[in-house]
N, C-alpha and C. Protein backbone atom coordinates (compact mmCIF):
# COMPACT_ATOMS: atom_id res chain seq x y z
N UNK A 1 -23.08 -134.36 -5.39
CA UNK A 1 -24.08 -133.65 -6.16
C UNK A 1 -24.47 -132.39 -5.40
N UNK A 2 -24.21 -131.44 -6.15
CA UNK A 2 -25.03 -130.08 -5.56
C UNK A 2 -26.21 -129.67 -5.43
N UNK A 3 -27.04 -129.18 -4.71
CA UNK A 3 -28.00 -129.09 -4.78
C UNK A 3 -28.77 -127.31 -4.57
N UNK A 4 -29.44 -126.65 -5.32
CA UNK A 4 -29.70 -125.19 -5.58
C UNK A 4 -30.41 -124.88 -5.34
N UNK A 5 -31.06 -123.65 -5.34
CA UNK A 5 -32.39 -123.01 -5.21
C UNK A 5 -32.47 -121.94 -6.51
N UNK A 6 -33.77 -122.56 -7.14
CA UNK A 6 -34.00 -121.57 -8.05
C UNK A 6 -35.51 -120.51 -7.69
N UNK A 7 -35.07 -119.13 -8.31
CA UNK A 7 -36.41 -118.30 -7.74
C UNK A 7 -36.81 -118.31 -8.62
N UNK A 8 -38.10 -118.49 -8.42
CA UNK A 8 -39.57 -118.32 -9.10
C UNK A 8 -39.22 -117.13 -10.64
N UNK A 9 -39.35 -117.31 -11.37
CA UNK A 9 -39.49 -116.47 -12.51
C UNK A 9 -39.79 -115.21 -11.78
N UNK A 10 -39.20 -113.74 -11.91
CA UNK A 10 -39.55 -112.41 -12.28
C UNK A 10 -39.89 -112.11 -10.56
N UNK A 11 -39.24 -113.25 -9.91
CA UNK A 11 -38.62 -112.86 -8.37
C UNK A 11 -37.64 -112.73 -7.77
N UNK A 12 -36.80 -112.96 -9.10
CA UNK A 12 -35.17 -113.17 -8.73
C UNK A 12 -34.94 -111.02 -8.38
N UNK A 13 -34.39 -110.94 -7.21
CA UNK A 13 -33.78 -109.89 -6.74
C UNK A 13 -33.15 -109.02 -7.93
N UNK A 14 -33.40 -107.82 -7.67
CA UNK A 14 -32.91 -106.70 -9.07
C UNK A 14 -31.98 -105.74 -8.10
N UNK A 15 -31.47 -105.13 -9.22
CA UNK A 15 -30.96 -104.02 -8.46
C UNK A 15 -31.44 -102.59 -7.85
N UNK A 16 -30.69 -102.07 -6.97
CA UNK A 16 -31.50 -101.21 -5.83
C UNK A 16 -31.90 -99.99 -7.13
N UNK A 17 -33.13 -99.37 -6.42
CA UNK A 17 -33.35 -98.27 -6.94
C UNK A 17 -32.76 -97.37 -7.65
N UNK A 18 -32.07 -96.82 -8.71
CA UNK A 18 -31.04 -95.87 -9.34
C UNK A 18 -31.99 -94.06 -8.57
N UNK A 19 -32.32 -93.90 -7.63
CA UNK A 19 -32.84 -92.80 -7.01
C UNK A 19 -31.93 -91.75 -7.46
N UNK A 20 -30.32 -91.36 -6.93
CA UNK A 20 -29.96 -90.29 -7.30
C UNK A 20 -29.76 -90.38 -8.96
N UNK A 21 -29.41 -90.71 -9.92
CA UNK A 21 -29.64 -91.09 -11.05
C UNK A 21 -31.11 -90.65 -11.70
N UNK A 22 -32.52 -90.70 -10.90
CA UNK A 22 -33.41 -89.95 -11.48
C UNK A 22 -33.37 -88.78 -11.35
N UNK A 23 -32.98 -88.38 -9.77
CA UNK A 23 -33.59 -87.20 -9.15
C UNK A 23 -32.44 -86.02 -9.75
N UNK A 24 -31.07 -86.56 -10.24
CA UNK A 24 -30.11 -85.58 -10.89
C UNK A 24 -31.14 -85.42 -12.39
N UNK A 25 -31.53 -86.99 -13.02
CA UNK A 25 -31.97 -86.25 -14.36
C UNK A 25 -32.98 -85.52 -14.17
N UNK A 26 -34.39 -85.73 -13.28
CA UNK A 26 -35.09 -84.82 -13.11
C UNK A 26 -34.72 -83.36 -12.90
N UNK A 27 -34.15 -82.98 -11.98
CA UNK A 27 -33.59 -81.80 -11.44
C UNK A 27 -33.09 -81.24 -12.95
N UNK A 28 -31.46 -81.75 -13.40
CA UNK A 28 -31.63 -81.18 -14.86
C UNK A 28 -32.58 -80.39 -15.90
N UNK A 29 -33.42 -81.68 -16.49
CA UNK A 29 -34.81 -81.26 -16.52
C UNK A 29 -35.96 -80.29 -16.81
N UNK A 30 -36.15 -80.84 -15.51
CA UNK A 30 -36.51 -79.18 -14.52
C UNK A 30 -36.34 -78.16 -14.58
N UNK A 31 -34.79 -77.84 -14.54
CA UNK A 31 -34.36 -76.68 -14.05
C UNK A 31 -34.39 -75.91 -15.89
N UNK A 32 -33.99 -77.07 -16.68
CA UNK A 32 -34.35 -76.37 -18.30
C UNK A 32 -35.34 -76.14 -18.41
N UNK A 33 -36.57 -76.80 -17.92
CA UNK A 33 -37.83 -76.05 -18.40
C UNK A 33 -38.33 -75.18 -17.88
N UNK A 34 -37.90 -74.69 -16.65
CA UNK A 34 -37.80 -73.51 -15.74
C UNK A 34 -37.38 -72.70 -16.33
N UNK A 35 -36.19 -72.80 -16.57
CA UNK A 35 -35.27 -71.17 -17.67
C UNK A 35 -36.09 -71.54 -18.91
N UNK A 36 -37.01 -72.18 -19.73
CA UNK A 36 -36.75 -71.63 -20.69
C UNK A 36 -38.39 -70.78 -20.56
N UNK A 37 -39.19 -71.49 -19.75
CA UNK A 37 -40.24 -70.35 -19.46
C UNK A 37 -40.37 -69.13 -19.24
N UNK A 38 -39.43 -69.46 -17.90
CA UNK A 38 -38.95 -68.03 -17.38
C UNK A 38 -38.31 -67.02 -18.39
N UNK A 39 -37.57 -67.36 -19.25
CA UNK A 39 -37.42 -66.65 -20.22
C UNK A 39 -38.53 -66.38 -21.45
N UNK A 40 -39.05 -66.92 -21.75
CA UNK A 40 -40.38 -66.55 -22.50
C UNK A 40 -41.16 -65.58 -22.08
N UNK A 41 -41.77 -66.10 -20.82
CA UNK A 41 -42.09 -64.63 -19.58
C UNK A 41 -41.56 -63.46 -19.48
N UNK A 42 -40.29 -63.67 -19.17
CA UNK A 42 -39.76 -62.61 -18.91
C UNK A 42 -39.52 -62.56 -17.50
N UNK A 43 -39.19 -63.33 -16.66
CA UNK A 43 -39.47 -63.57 -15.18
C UNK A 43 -37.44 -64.02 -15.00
N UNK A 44 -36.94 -63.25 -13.79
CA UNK A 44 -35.74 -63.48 -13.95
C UNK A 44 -35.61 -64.43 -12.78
N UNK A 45 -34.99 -65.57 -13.01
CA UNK A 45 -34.58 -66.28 -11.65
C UNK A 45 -33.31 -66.03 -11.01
N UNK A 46 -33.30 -66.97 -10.30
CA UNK A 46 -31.74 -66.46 -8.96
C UNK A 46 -31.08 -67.43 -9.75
N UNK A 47 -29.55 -66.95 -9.31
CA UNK A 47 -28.42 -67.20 -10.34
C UNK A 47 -28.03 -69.10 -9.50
N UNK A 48 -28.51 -69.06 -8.40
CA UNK A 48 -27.72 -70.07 -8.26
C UNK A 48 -28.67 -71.19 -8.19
N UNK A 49 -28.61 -72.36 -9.06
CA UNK A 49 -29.52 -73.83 -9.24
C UNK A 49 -30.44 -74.46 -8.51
N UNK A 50 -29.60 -74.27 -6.36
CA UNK A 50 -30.21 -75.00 -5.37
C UNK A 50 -31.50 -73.65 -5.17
N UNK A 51 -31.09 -72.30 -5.43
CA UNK A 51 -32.13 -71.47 -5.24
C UNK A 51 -33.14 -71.39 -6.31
N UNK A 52 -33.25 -71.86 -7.68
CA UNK A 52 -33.97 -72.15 -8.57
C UNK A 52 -35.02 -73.39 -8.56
N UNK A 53 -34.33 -74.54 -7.76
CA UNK A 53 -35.06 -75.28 -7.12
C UNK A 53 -35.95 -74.93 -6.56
N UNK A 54 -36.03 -74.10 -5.27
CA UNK A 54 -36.74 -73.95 -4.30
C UNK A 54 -37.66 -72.50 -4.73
N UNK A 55 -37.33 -71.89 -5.84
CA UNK A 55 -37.90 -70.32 -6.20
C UNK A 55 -39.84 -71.20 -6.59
N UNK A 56 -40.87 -70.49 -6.23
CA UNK A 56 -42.24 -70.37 -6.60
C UNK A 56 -41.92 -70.29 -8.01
N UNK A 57 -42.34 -71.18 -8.81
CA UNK A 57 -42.41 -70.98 -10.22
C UNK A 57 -43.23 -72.40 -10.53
N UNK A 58 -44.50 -71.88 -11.49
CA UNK A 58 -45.37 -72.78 -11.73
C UNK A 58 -45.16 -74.00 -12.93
N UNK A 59 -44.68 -74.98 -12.66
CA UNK A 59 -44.44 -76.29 -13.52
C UNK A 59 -45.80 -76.82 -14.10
N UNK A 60 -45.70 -76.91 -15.35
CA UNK A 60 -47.05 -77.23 -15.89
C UNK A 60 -47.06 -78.57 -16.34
N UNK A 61 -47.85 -79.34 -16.02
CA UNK A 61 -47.95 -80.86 -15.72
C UNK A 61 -47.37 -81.44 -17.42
N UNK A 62 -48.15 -80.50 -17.94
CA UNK A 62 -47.87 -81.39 -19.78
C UNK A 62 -45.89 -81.41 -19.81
N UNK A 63 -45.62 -80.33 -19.34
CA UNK A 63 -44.51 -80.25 -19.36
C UNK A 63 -43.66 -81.65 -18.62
N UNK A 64 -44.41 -81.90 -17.56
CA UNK A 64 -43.45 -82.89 -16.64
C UNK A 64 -43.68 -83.96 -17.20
N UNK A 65 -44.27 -84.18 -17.69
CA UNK A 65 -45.32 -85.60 -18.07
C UNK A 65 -43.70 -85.62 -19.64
N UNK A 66 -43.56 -84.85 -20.43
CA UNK A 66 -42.75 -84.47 -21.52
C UNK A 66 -41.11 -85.24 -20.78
N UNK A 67 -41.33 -84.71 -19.57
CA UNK A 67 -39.65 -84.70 -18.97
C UNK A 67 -39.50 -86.31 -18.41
N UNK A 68 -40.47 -86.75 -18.42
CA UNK A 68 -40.63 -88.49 -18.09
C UNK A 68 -40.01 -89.58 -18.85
N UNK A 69 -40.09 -89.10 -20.12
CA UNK A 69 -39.39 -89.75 -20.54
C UNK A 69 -37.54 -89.87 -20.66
N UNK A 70 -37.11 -88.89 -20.39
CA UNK A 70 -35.63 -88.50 -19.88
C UNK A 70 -35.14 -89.65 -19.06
N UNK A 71 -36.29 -89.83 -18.19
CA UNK A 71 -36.03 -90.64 -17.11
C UNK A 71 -35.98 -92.58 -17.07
N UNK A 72 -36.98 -92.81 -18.55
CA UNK A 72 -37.07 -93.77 -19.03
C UNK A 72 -36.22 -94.90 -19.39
N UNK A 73 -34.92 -94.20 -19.96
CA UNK A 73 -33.67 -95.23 -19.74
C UNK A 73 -32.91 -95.76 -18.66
N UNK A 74 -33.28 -94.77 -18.27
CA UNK A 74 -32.48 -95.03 -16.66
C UNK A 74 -33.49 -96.55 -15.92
N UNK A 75 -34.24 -96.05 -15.83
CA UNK A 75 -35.45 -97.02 -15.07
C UNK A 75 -35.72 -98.22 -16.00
N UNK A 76 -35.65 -98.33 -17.65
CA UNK A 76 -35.91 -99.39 -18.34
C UNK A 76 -37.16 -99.74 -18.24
N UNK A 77 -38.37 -98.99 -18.03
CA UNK A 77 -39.62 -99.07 -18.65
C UNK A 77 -40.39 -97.84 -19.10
N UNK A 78 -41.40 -97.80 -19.28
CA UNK A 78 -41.93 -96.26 -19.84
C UNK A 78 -43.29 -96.05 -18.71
N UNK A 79 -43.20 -94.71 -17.97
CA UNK A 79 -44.00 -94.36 -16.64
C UNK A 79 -45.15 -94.11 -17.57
N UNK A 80 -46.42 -94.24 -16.68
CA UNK A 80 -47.20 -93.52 -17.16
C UNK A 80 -47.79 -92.00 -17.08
N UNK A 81 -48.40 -91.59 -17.90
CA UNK A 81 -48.40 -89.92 -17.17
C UNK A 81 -49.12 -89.74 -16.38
N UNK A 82 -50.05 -90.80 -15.39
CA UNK A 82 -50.49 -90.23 -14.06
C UNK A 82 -49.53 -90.43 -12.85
N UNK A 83 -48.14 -90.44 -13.19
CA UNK A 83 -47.23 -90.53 -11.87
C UNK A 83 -47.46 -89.12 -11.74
N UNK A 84 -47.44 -87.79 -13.05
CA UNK A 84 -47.54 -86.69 -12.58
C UNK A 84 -48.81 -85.90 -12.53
N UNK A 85 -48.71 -85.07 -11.33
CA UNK A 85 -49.84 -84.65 -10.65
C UNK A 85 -50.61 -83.70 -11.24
N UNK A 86 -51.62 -83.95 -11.67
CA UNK A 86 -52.63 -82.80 -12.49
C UNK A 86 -52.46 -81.04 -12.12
N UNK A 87 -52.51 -80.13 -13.32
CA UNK A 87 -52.04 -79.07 -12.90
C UNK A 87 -51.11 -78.62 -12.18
N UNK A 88 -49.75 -79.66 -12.46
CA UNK A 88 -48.47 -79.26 -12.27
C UNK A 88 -48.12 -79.44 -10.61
N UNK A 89 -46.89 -78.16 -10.62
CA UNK A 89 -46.15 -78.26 -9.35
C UNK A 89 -45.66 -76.76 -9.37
N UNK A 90 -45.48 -76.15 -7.92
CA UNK A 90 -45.50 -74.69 -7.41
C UNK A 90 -43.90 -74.47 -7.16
N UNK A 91 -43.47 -75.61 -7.63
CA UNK A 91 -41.89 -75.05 -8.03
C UNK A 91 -40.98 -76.95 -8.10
N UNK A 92 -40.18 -76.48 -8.72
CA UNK A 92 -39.68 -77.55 -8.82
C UNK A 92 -38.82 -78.69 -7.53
N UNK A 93 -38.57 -78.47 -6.75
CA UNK A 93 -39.25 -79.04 -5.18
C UNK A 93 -40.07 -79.88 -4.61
N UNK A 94 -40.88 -79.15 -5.04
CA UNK A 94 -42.62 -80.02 -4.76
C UNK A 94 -42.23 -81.33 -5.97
N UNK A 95 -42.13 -80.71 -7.21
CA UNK A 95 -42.47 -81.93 -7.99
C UNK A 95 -41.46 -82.77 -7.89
N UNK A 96 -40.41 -82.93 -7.39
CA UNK A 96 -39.15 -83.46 -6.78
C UNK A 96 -39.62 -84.61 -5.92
N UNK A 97 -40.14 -83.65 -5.20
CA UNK A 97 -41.13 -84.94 -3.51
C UNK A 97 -42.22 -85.53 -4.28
N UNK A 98 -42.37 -85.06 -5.15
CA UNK A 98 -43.68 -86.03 -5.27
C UNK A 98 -43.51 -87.03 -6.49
N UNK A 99 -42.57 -86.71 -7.79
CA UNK A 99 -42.47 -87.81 -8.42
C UNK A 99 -41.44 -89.08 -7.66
N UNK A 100 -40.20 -88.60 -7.04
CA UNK A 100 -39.74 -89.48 -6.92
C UNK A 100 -40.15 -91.05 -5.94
N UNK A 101 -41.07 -90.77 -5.08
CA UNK A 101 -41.52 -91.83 -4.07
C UNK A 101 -42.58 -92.34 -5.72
N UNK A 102 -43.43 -92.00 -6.01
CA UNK A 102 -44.04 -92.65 -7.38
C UNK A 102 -43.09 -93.35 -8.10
N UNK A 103 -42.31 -93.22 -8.99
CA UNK A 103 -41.36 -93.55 -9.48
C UNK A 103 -40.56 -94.46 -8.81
N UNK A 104 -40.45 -94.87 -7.66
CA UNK A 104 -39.64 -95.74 -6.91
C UNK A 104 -41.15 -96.88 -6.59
N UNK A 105 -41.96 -96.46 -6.53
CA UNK A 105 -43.32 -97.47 -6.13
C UNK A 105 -43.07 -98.24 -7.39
N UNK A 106 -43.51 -97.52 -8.60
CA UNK A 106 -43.50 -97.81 -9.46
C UNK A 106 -42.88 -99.29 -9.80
N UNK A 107 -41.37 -98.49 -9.99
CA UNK A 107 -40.33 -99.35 -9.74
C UNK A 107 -40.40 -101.01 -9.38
N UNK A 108 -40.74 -100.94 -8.14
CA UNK A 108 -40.79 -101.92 -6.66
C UNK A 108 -41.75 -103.04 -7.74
N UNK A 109 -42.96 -103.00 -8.18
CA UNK A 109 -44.03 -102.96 -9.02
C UNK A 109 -43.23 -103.76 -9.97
N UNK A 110 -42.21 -103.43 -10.68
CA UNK A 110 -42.06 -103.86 -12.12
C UNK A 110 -41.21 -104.56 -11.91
N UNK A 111 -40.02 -103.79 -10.71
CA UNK A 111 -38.65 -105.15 -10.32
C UNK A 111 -38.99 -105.84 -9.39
N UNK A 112 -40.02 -105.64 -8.45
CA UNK A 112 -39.80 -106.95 -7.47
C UNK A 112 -39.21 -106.45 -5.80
N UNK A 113 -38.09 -105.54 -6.31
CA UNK A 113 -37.29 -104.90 -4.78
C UNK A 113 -36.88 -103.60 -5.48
N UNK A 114 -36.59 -102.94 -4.24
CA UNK A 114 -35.84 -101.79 -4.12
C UNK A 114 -34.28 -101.58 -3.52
N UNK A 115 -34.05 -102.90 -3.24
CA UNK A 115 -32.97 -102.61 -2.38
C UNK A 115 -31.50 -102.96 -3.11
């Protein structure tokens, strides 16, 4: 006779974090709602993506809070909109560092592990 171990309901181990999987869809994203401001403005950015990242350009929270859900399938629940930070982010960078450790808390929270 064999004998098993069963875990506790909704402790059984999940899978690790999908991190690059957000932070590509974020970045995506991002970087569209960047050009399409910037173009509304009239404000020209640098041609190349990793420098669009890092360019001063003001992200407006309603906007990110909008881009959350992008991220929603991936993760398999729906965030709430105080993961993002009131009155935005000073370029898309910042809001990079700061949703993704939220979003992984989050996470930890709903699956149990991160690893």
């Amino acid at each position: 006779m064999s004998v098993g171990t069963l875990a506790a309901p909704g402790l059984a181990k999940t899978s690790a974090f999908p991190k690059a999987a957000i932070e590509a869809c974020l970045r995506v994203e991002l970087i569209e709602a960047v050009k399409a401001e910037a173009g509304v403005k009239g404000i020209t950015l640098p041609g190349a993506l990793a420098d669009i990242i890092k360019t001063p350009f003001q992200v407006d929270s309603l906007v990110v809070v909008s881009i959350l859900c992008a991220v929603e399938p991936i993760i398999g629940f729906e965030l709430p909109d105080s993961v993002v930070r009131t009155g935005g982010y000073a370029s898309i960078e910042i809001a990079l560092a700061h949703l993704l450790p939220r979003i992984e808390s989050l996470w930890i929270k709903k699956k149990g592990d991160n690893s």
